[in-house]
Protein backbone atom coordinates (compact mmCIF):
# COMPACT_ATOMS: atom_id res chain seq x y z
CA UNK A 1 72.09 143.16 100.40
CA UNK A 2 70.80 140.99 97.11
CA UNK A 3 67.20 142.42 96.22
CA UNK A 4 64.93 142.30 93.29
CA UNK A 5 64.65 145.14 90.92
CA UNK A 6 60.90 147.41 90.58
CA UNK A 7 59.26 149.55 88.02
CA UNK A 8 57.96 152.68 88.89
CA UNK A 9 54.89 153.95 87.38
CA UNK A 10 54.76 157.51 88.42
CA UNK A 11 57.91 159.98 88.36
CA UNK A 12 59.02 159.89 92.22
CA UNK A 13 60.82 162.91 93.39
CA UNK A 14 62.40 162.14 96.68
CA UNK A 15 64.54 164.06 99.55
CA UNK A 16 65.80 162.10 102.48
CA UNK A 17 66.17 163.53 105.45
CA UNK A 18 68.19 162.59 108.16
CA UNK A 19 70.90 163.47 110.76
CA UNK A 20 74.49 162.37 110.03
CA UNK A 21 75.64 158.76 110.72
CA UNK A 22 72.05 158.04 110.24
CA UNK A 23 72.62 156.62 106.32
CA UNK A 24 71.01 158.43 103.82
CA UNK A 25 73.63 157.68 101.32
CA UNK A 26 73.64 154.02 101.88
CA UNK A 27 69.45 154.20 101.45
CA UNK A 28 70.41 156.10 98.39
CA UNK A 29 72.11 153.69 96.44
CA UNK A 30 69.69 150.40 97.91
CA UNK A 31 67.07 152.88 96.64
CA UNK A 32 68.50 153.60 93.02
CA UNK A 33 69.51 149.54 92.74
CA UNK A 34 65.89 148.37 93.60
CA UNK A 35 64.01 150.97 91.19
CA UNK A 36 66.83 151.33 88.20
CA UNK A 37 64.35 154.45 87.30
CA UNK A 38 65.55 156.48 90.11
CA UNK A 39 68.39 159.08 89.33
CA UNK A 40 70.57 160.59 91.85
CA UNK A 41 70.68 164.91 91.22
CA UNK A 42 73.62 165.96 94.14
CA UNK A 43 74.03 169.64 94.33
CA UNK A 44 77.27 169.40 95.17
CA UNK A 45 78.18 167.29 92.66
CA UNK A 46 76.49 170.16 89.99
CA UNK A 47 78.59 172.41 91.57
CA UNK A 48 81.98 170.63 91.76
CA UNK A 49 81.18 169.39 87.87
CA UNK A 50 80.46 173.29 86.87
CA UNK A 51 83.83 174.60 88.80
CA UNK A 52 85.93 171.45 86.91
CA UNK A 53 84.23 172.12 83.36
CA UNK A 54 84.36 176.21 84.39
CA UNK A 55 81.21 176.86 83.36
CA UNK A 56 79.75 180.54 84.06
CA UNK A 57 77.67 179.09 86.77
CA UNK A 58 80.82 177.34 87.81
CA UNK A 59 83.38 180.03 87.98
CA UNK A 60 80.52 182.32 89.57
CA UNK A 61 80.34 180.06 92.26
CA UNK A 62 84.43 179.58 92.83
CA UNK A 63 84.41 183.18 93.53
CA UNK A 64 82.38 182.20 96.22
CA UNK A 65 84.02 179.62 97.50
CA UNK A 66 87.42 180.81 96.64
CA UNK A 67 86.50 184.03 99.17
CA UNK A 68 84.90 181.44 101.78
CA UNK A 69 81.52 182.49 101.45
CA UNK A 70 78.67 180.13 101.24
CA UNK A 71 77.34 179.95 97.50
CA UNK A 72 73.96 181.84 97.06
CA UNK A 73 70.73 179.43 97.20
CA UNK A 74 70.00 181.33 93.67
CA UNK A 75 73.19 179.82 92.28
CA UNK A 76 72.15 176.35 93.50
CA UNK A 77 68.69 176.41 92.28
CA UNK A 78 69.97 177.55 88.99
CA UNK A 79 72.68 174.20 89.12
CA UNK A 80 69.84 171.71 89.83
CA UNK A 81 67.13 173.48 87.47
CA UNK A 82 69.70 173.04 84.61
CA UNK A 83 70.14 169.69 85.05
CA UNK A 84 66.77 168.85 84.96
CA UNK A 85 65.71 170.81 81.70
CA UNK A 86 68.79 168.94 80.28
CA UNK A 87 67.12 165.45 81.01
CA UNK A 88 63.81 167.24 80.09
CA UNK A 89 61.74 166.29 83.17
CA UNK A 90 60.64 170.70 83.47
CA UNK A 91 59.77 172.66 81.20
CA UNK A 92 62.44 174.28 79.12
CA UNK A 93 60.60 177.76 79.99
CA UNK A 94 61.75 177.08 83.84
CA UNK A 95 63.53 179.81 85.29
CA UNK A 96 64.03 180.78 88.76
CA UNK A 97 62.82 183.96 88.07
CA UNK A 98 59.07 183.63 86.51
CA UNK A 99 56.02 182.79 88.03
CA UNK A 100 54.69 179.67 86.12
CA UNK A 101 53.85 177.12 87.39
CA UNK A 102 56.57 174.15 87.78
CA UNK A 103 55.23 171.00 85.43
CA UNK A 104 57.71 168.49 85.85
CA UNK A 105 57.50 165.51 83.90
CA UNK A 106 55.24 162.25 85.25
CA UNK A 107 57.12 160.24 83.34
CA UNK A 108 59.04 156.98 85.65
CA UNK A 109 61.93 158.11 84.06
CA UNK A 110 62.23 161.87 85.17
CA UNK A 111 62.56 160.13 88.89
CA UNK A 112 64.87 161.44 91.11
CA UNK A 113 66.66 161.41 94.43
CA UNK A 114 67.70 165.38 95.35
CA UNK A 115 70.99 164.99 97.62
CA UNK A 116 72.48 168.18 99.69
CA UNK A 117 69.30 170.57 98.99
CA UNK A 118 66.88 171.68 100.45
CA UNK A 119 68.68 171.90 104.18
CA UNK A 120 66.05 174.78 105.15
CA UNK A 121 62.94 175.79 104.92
CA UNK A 122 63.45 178.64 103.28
CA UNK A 123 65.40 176.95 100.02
CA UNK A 124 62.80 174.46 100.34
CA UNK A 125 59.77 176.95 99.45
CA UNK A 126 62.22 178.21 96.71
CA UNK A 127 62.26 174.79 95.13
CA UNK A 128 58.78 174.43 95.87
CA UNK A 129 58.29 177.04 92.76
CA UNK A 130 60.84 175.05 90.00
CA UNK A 131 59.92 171.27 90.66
CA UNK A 132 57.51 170.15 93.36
CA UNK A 133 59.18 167.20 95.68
CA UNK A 134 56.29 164.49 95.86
CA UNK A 135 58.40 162.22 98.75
CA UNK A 136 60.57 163.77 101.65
CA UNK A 137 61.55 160.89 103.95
CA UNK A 138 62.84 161.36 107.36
CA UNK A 139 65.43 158.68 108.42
CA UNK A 140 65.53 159.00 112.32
CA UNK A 141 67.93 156.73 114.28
CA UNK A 142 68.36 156.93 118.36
CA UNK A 143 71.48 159.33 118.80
CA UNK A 144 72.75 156.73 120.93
CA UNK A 145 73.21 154.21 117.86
CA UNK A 146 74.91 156.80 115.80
CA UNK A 147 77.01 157.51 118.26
CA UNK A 148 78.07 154.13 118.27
CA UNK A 149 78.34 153.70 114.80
CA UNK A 150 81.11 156.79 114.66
CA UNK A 151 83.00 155.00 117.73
CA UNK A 152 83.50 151.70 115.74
CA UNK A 153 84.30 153.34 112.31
CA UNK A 154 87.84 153.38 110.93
CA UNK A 155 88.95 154.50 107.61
CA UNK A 156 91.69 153.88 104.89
CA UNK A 157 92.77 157.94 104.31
CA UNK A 158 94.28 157.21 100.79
CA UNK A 159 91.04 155.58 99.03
CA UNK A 160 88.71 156.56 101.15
CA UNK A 161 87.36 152.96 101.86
CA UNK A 162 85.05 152.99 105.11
CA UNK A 163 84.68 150.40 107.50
CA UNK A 164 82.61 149.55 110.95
CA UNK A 165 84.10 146.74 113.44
CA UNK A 166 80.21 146.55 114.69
CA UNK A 167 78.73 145.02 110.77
CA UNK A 168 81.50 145.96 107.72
CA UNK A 169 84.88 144.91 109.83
CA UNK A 170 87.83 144.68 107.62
CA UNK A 171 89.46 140.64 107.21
CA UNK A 172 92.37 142.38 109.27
CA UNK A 173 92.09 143.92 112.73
CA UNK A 174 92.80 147.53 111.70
CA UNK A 175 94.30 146.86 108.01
CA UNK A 176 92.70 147.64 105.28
CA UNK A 177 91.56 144.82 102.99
CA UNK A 178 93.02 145.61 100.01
CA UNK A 179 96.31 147.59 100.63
CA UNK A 180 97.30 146.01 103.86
CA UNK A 181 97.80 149.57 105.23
CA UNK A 182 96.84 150.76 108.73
CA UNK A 183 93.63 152.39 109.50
CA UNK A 184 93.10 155.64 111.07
CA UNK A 185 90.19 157.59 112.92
CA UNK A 186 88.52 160.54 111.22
CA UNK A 187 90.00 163.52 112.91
CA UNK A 188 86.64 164.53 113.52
CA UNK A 189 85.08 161.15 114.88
CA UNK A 190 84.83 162.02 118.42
CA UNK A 191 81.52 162.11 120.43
CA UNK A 192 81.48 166.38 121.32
CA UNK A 193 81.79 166.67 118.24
CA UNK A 194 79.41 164.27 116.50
CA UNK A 195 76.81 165.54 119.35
CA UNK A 196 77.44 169.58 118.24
CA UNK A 197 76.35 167.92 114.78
CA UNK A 198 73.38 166.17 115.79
CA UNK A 199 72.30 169.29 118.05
CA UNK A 200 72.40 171.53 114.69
CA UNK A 201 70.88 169.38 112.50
CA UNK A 202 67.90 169.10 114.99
CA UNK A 203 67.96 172.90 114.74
CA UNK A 204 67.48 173.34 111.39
CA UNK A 205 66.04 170.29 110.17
CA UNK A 206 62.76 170.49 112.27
CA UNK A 207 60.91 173.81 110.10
CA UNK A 208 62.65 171.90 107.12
CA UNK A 209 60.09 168.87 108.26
CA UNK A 210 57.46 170.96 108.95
CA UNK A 211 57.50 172.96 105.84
CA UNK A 212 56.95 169.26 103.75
CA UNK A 213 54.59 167.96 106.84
CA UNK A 214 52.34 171.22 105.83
CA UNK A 215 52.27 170.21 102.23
CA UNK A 216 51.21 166.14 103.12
CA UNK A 217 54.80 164.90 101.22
CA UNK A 218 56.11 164.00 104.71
CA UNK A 219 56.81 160.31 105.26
CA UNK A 220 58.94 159.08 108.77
CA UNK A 221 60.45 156.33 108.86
CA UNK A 222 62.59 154.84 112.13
CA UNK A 223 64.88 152.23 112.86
CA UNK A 224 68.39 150.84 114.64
CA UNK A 225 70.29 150.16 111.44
CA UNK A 226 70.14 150.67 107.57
CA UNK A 227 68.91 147.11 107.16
CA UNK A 228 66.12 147.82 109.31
CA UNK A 229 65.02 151.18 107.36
CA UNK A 230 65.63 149.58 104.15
CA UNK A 231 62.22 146.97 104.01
CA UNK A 232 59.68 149.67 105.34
CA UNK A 233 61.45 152.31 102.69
CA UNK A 234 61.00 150.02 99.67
CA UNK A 235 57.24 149.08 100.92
CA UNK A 236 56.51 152.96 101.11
CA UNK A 237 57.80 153.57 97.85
CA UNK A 238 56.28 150.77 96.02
CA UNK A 239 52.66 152.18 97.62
CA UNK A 240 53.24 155.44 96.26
CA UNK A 241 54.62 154.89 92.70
CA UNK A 242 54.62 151.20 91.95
CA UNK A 243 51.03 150.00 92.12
CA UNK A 244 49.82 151.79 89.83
CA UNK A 245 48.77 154.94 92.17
CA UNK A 246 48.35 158.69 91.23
């Protein structure tokens, strides 16, 4: 999709929302190409980064993992706080543990997308205190459509290239464009289990959307396909932090 680059001129601090299937990493990266500003900060990536470089953070939260325990929302709050005080968009007095007041950087630069955190509303009051989110948008797609989307996708295992016979079909009927090798189904691409999915993110997501509806940072967007979101994402983003706005 060939687009135009945009300057921001306000420090946008985003979260998308949205079920699986639904896109939010391809909306990511159309997001980061069109505003070059825009910085992707993935929790799990912190925490993969901090168990490779073995970090204290990072070997703290192996012992975690290592035992099969879900790491502590502390632990990730302290991950994505450090990387922002390394860029410098908070204040270098930050902690998760005082009281002031978060003061993140205005600066267009200091933009961010947050990937894998908040998923509830109670880690999103918790980040509410270290860097205040200013853009949480809610991708919603008709289950039926993702559903469909997970019934024409195939894979290539060894590189992890993904493709979709509906819009992204390989040049070969189930070969993989540039091995030649056969693709396969995702052991887990089957509709009971893409529905149990759906039914739990609907769960949890909905006090997540209420706790950013509450604080006016909420922003909905719909549509049948990522090319469809796209348009009304970019015009959203360019009234918020593009023209000039405060």
């Amino acid at each position: 999709m060939a687009m135009t680059t945009k300057e921001l001129k306000r420090a946008a601090r985003i979260i998308l929302v949205g079920a699986p299937g639904v896109g939010k990493g391809t909306q990511a990266e159309r997001l980061m190409k069109r505003y070059p500003q825009l910085s992707a900060v993935s929790s799990g990536d912190l925490l993969r980064e901090g168990v490779r470089n073995r970090t204290p953070l990072g070997l703290e939260a192996e012992s975690y993992i290592k035992a099969g325990n879900l790491v502590p929302d502390d632990m990730i709050l302290k991950l994505i706080l450090n990387e922002l005080k390394s860029k410098r968009w908070v204040s270098s007095e930050s902690s998760i543990t005082n009281a002031i007041p978060a003061s993140p950087s205005q600066n267009p630069s200091a933009s961010f997308i947050l990937d894998g955190f908040p998923r509830t509303a109670a880690q999103a009051f918790r980040l509410d205190s270290l860097i205040p989110i200013n853009l949480v948008v809610s991708l919603v797609t008709p289950v039926n459509i993702i559903l469909s989307r997970i019934a024409s996708r195939w894979v290539h295992a060894p590189s992890g290239r993904v493709y979709n016979t509906d819009f992204n079909a390989p040049k070969v009927a189930g070969k993989d464009d540039i091995t030649g090798e056969a693709l396969t189904k995702r052991a887990d691409d089957d509709d009971e289990t893409w529905k149990s999915r759906l039914k739990k993110f609907d769960d949890t997501s909905q006090p997540l959307l209420e706790h950013y509806d509450h604080k006016g940072v909420l922003w909905t967007v719909k549509g049948n396909s990522s090319d469809e979101i796209t348009p009304k994402l970019f015009q959203e983003l360019e009234s918020r932090f593009a023209c000039g706005s405060s």
